[in-house]
Protein backbone atom coordinates (compact mmCIF):
# COMPACT_ATOMS: atom_id res chain seq x y z
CA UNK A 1 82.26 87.69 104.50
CA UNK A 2 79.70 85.60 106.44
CA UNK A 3 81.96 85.47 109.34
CA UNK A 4 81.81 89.55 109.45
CA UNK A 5 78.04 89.72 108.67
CA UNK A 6 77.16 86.90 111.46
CA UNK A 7 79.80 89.02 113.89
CA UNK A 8 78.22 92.42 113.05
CA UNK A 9 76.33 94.35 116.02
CA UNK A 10 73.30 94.80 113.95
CA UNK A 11 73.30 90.96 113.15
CA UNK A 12 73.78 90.19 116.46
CA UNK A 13 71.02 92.48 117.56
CA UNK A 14 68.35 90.73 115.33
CA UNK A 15 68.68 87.08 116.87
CA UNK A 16 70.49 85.47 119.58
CA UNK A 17 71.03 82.66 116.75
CA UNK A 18 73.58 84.29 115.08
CA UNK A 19 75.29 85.44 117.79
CA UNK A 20 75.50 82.26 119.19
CA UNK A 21 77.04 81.50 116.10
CA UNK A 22 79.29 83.72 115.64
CA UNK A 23 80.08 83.06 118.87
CA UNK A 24 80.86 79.68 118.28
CA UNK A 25 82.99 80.76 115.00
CA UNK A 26 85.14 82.47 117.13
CA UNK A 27 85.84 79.77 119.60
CA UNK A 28 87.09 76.65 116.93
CA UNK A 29 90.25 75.89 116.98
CA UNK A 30 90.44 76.02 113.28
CA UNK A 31 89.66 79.93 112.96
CA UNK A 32 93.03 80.42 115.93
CA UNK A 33 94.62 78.02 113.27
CA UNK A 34 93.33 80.87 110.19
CA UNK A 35 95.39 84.11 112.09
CA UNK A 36 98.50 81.81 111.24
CA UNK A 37 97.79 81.02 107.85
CA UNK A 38 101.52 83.04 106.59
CA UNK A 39 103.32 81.57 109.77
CA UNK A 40 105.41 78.17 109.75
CA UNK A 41 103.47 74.79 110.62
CA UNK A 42 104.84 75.08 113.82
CA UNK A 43 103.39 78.24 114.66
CA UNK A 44 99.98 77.25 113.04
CA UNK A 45 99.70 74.47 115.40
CA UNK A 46 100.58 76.06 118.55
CA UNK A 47 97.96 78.68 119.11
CA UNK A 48 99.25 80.07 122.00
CA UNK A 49 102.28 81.34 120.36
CA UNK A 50 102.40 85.17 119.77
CA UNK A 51 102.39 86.78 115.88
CA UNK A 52 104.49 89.02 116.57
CA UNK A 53 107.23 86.57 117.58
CA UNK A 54 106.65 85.10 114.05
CA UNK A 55 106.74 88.33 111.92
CA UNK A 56 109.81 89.83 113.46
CA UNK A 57 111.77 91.35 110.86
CA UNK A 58 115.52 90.45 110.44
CA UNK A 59 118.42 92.90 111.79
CA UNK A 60 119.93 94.68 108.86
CA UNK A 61 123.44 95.50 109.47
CA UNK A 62 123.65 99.70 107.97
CA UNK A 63 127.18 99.68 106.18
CA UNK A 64 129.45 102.28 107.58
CA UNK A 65 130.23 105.49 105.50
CA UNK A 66 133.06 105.13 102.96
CA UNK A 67 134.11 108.41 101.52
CA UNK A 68 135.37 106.70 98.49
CA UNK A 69 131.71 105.13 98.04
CA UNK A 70 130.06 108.49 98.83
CA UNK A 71 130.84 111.56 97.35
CA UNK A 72 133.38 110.54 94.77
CA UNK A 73 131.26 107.58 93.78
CA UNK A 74 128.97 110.00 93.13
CA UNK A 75 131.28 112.36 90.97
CA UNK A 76 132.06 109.71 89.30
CA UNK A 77 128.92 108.66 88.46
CA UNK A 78 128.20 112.34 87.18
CA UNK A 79 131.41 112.56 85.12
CA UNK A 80 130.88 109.29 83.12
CA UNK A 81 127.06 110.29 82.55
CA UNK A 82 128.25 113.94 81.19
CA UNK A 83 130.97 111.92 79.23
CA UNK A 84 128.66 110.22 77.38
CA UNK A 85 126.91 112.85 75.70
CA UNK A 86 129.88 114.49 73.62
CA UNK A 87 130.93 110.89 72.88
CA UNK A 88 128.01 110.37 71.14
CA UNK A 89 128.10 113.57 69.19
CA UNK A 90 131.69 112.89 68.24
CA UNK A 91 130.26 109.75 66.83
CA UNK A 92 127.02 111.06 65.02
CA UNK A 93 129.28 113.89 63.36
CA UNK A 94 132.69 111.90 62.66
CA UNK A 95 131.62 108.67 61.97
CA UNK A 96 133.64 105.62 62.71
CA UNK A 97 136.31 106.12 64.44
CA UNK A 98 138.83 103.46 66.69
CA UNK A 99 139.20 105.86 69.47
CA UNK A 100 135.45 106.83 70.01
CA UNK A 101 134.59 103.48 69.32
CA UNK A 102 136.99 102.52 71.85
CA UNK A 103 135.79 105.07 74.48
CA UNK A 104 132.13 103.65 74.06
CA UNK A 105 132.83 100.33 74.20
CA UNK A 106 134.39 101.27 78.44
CA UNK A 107 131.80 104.31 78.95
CA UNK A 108 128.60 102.85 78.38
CA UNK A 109 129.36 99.13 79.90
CA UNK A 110 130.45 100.61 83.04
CA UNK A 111 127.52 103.23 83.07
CA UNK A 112 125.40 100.09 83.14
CA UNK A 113 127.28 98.44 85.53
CA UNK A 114 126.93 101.36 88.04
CA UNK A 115 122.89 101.94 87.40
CA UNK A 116 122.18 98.18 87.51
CA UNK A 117 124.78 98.08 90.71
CA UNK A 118 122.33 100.65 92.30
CA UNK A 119 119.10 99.16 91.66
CA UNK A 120 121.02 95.70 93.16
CA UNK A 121 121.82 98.12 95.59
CA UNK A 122 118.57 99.86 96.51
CA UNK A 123 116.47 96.45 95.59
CA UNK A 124 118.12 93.57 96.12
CA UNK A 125 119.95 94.10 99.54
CA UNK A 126 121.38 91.62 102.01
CA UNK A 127 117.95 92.23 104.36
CA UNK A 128 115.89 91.45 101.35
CA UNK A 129 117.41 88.53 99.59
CA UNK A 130 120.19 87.18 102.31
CA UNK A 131 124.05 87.75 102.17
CA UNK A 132 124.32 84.57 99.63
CA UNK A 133 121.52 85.83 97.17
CA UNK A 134 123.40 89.74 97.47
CA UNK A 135 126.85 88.13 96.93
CA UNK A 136 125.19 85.98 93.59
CA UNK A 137 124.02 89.00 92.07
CA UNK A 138 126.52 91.32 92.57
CA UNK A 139 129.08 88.96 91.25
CA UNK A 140 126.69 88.14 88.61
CA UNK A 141 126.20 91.77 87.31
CA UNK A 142 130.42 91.87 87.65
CA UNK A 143 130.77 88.91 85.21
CA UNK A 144 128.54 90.18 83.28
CA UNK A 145 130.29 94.00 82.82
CA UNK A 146 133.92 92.16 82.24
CA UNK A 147 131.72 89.77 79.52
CA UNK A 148 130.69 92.97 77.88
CA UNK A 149 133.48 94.67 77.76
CA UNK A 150 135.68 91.77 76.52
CA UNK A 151 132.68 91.68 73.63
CA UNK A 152 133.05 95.36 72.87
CA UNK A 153 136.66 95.18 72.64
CA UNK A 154 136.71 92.13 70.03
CA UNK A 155 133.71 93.80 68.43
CA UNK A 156 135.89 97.10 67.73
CA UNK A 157 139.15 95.11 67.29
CA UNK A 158 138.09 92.28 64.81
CA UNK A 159 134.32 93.52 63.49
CA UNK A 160 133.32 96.70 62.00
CA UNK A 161 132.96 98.58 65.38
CA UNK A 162 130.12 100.11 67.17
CA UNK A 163 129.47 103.43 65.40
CA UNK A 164 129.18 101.29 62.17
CA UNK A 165 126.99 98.81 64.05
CA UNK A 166 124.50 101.88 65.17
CA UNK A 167 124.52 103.35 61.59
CA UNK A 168 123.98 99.94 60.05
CA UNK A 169 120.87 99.23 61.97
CA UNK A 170 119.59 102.61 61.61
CA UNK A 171 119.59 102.49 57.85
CA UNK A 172 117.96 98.93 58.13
């Protein structure tokens, strides 16, 4: 703030003290040393170096099209969304049942799988968090999707199944 108000033109204009100051703000080594404040030590010590060359962004590699990651992705997508809604009504109205039970426990795991797979996608990209980081989370969300479903098959198999699950907590 007082480096803008000593800079100013109407400062300046009042008395040739300020703008000798100002002035003499603008020539110190540590204000060249201030522009590089987000920059590596490197860069912060070498003034001469340009910004630019410091703030370049890294080459993102655009995947090429896949027609089996395109359009019938997509269908796909739409299909297991639309599922879901007569799945649940099948369960509301019927009750507990092993093969509704059984169709939720693989419909909504992998409708997870493909929103959160999106948003890793979308938000979490090779450009944004490196190949490594893309390649941890992607395998993460995987082992997490076959975890699930291995939990909703034991939970319908062994346990009193999801419908009864829903209903029970509901009532509670």
């Amino acid at each position: 703030m007082a480096l803008r108000l000593a800079a100013s033109p109407m400062a300046m204009s009042r008395s040739t003290a300020s703008f000798r100051l100002a002035s003499a703000i603008r020539a110190s080594p540590s204000l060249n040393a201030r522009v590089y404040f987000h920059a590596t030590r490197s860069a912060a010590s070498d003034a001469s170096s340009d910004v630019t060359e410091v703030y370049k962004a890294k080459p993102f590699k655009i995947p090429a099209p896949n027609q089996v990651h395109g359009s019938y992705h997509w269908d796909f997508e739409r299909i297991l969304s639309v599922s879901l809604i007569p799945l649940f009504a099948a369960s509301a109205f019927n009750g507990a049942h092993p093969i509704t039970d059984g169709l939720l426990g693989v419909v909504v795991p992998i409708h997870a799988h493909l929103g959160f797979d999106a948003m890793v996608t979308d938000y979490l990209h090779p450009g944004k968090v490196g190949n490594l980081g893309n390649k941890l989370i992607s395998w993460s969300l995987r082992g997490a999707t076959v975890l699930v479903l291995v939990g909703c098959y034991q939970f319908n198999t062994s346990d009193i199944g999801l419908t009864e699950l829903v209903k029970k907590s509901w009532q509670a």
